[in-house]
C-alpha atoms as a PDB file:
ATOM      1  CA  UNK A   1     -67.256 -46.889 103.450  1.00  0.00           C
ATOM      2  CA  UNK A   2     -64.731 -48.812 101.738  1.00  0.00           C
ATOM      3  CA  UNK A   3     -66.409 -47.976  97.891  1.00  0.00           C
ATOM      4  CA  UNK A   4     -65.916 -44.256  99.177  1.00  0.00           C
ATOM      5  CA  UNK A   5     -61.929 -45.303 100.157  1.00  0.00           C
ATOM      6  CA  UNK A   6     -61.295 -46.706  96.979  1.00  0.00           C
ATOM      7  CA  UNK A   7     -62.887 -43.932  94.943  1.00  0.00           C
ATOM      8  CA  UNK A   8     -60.707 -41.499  97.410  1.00  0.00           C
ATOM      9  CA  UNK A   9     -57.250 -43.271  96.543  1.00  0.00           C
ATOM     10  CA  UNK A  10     -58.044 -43.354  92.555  1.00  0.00           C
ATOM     11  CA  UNK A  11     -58.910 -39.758  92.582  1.00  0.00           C
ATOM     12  CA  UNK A  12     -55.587 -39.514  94.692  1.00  0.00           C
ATOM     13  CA  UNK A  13     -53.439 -41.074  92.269  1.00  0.00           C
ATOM     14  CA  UNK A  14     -54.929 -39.387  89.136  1.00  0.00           C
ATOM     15  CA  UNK A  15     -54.483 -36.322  90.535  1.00  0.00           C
ATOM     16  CA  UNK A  16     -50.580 -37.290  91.376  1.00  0.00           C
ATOM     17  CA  UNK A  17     -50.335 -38.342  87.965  1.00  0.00           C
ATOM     18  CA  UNK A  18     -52.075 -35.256  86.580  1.00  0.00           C
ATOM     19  CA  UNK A  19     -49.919 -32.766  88.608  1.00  0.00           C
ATOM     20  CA  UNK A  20     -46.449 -35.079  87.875  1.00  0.00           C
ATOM     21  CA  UNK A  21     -46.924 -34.814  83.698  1.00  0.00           C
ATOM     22  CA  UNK A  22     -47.526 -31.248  84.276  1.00  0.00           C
ATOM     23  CA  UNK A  23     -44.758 -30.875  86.009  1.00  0.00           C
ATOM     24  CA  UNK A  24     -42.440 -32.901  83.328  1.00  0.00           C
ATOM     25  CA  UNK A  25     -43.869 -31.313  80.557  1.00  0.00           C
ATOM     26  CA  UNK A  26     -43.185 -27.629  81.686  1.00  0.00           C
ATOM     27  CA  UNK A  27     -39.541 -28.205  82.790  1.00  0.00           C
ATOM     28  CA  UNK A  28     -39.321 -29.097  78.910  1.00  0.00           C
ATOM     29  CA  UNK A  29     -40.441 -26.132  77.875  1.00  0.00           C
ATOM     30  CA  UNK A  30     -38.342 -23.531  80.135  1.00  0.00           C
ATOM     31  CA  UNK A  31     -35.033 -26.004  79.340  1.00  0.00           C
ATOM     32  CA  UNK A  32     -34.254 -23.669  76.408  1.00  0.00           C
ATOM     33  CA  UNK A  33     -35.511 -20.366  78.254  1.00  0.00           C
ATOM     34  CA  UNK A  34     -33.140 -21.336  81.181  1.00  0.00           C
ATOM     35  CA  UNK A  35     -30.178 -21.869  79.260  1.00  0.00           C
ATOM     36  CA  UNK A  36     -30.855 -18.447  77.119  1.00  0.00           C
ATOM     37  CA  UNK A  37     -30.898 -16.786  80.744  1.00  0.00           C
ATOM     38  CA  UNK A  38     -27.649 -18.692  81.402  1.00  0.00           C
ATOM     39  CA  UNK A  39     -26.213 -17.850  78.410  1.00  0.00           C
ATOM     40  CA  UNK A  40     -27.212 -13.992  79.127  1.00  0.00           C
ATOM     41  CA  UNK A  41     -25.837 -13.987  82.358  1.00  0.00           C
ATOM     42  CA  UNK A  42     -22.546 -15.353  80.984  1.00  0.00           C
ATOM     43  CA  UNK A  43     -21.839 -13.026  78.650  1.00  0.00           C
ATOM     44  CA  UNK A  44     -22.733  -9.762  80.808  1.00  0.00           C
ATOM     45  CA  UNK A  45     -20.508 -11.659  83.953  1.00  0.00           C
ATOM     46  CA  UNK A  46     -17.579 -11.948  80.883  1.00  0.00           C
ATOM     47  CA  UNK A  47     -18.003  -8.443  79.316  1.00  0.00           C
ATOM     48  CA  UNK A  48     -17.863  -6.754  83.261  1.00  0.00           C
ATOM     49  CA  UNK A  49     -14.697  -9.159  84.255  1.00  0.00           C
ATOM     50  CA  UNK A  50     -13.122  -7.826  80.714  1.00  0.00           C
ATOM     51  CA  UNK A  51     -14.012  -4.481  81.324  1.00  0.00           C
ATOM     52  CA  UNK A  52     -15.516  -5.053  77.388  1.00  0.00           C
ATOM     53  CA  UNK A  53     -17.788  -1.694  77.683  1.00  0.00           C
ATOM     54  CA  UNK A  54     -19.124  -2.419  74.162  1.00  0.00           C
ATOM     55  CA  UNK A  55     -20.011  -5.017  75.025  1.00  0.00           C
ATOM     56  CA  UNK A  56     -21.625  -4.329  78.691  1.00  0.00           C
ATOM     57  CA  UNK A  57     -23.131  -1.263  76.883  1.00  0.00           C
ATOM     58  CA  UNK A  58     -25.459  -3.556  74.577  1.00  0.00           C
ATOM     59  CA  UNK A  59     -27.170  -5.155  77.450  1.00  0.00           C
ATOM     60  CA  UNK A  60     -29.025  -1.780  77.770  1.00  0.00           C
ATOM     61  CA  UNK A  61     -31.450   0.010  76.039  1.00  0.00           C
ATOM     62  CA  UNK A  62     -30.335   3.094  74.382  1.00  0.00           C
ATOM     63  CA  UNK A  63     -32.521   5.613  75.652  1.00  0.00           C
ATOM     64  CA  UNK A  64     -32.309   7.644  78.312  1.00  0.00           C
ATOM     65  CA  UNK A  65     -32.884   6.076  81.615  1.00  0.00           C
ATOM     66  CA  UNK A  66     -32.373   7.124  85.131  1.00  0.00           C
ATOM     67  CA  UNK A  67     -30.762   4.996  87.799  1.00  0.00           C
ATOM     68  CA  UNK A  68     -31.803   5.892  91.592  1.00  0.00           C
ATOM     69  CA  UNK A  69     -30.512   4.182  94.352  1.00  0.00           C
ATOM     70  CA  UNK A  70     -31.841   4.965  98.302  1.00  0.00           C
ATOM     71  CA  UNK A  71     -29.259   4.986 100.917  1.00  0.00           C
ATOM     72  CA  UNK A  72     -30.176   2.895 103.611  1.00  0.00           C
ATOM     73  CA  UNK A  73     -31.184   4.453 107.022  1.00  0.00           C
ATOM     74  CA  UNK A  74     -27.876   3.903 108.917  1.00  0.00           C
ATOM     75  CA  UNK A  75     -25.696   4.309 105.650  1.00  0.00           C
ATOM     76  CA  UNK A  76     -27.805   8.083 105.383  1.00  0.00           C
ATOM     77  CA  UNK A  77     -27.153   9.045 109.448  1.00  0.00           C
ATOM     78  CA  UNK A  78     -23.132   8.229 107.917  1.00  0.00           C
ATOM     79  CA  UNK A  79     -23.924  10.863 105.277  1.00  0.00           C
ATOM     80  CA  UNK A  80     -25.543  13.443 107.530  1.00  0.00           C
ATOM     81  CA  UNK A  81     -22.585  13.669 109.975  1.00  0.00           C
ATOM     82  CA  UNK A  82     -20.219  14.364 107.201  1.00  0.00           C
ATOM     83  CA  UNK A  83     -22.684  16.367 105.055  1.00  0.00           C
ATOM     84  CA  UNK A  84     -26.007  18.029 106.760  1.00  0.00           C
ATOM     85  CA  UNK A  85     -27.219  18.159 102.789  1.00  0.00           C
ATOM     86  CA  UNK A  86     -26.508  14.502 101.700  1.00  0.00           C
ATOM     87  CA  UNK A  87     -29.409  13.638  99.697  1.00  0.00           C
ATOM     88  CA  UNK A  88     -31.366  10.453 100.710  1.00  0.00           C
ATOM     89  CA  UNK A  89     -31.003   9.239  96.950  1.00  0.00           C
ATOM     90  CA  UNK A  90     -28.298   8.820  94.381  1.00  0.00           C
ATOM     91  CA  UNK A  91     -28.842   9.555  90.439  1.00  0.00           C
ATOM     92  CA  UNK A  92     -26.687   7.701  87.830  1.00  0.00           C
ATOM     93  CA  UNK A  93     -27.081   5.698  84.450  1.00  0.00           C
ATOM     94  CA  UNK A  94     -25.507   2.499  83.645  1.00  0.00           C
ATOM     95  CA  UNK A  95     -22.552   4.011  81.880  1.00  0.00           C
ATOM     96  CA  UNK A  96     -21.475   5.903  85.452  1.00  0.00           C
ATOM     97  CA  UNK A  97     -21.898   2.317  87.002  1.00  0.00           C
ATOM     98  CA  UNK A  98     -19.864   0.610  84.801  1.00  0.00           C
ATOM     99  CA  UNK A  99     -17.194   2.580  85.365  1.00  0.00           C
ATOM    100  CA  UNK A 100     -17.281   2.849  88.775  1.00  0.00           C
ATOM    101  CA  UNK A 101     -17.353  -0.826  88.914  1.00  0.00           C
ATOM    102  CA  UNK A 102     -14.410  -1.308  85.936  1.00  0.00           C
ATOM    103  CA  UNK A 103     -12.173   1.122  87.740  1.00  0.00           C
ATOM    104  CA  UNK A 104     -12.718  -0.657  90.773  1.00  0.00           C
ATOM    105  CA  UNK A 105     -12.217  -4.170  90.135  1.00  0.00           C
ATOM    106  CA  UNK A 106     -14.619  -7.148  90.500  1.00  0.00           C
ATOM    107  CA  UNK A 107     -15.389  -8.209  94.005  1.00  0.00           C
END
């Protein structure tokens, strides 16, 4: 029994050792993906608190895409009292959000 032990714990710890390096060696590797997604974030954050829309406007592709958003359940019952044909869905494009969210201020 105590061969078996010993075998057990040096698997154990070679393993541990195995899964640690791996675990070094790929934070390594995402250190410059990470601060590229920093870096993104940054500068759309900047262009939306500068109201830059050049600037917020290259973050997107330029092509026509449609933006949906679904109205939560309570939020739609809201909508139906004041309009019986309130759509359960909203259609807009990035441009339309910006907008909205540069006349409005950042919260």
């Amino acid at each position: 029994m105590n061969k078996y032990y010993t075998t057990f714990n040096r698997l154990c710890i070679l393993s541990c050792l195995l899964f640690a390096m791996h675990v070094s060696g790929s934070s390594q590797d995402n250190s410059a993906d990470h601060k590229a997604i920093n870096s993104l974030l940054s500068d759309f954050m900047k262009a939306i608190q500068t109201r830059d829309s050049v600037s917020m406007y290259s973050f997107f592709a330029d092509v026509p895409v449609t933006w949906v958003g679904v109205w939560k359940p309570a939020t739609q019952q809201q909508r139906l009292k004041k309009d019986e044909k309130a759509l359960g869905y909203k259609v807009s494009d990035f441009k339309t959000w910006f907008r909205a969210v540069s006349a409005s201020g950042v919260k």
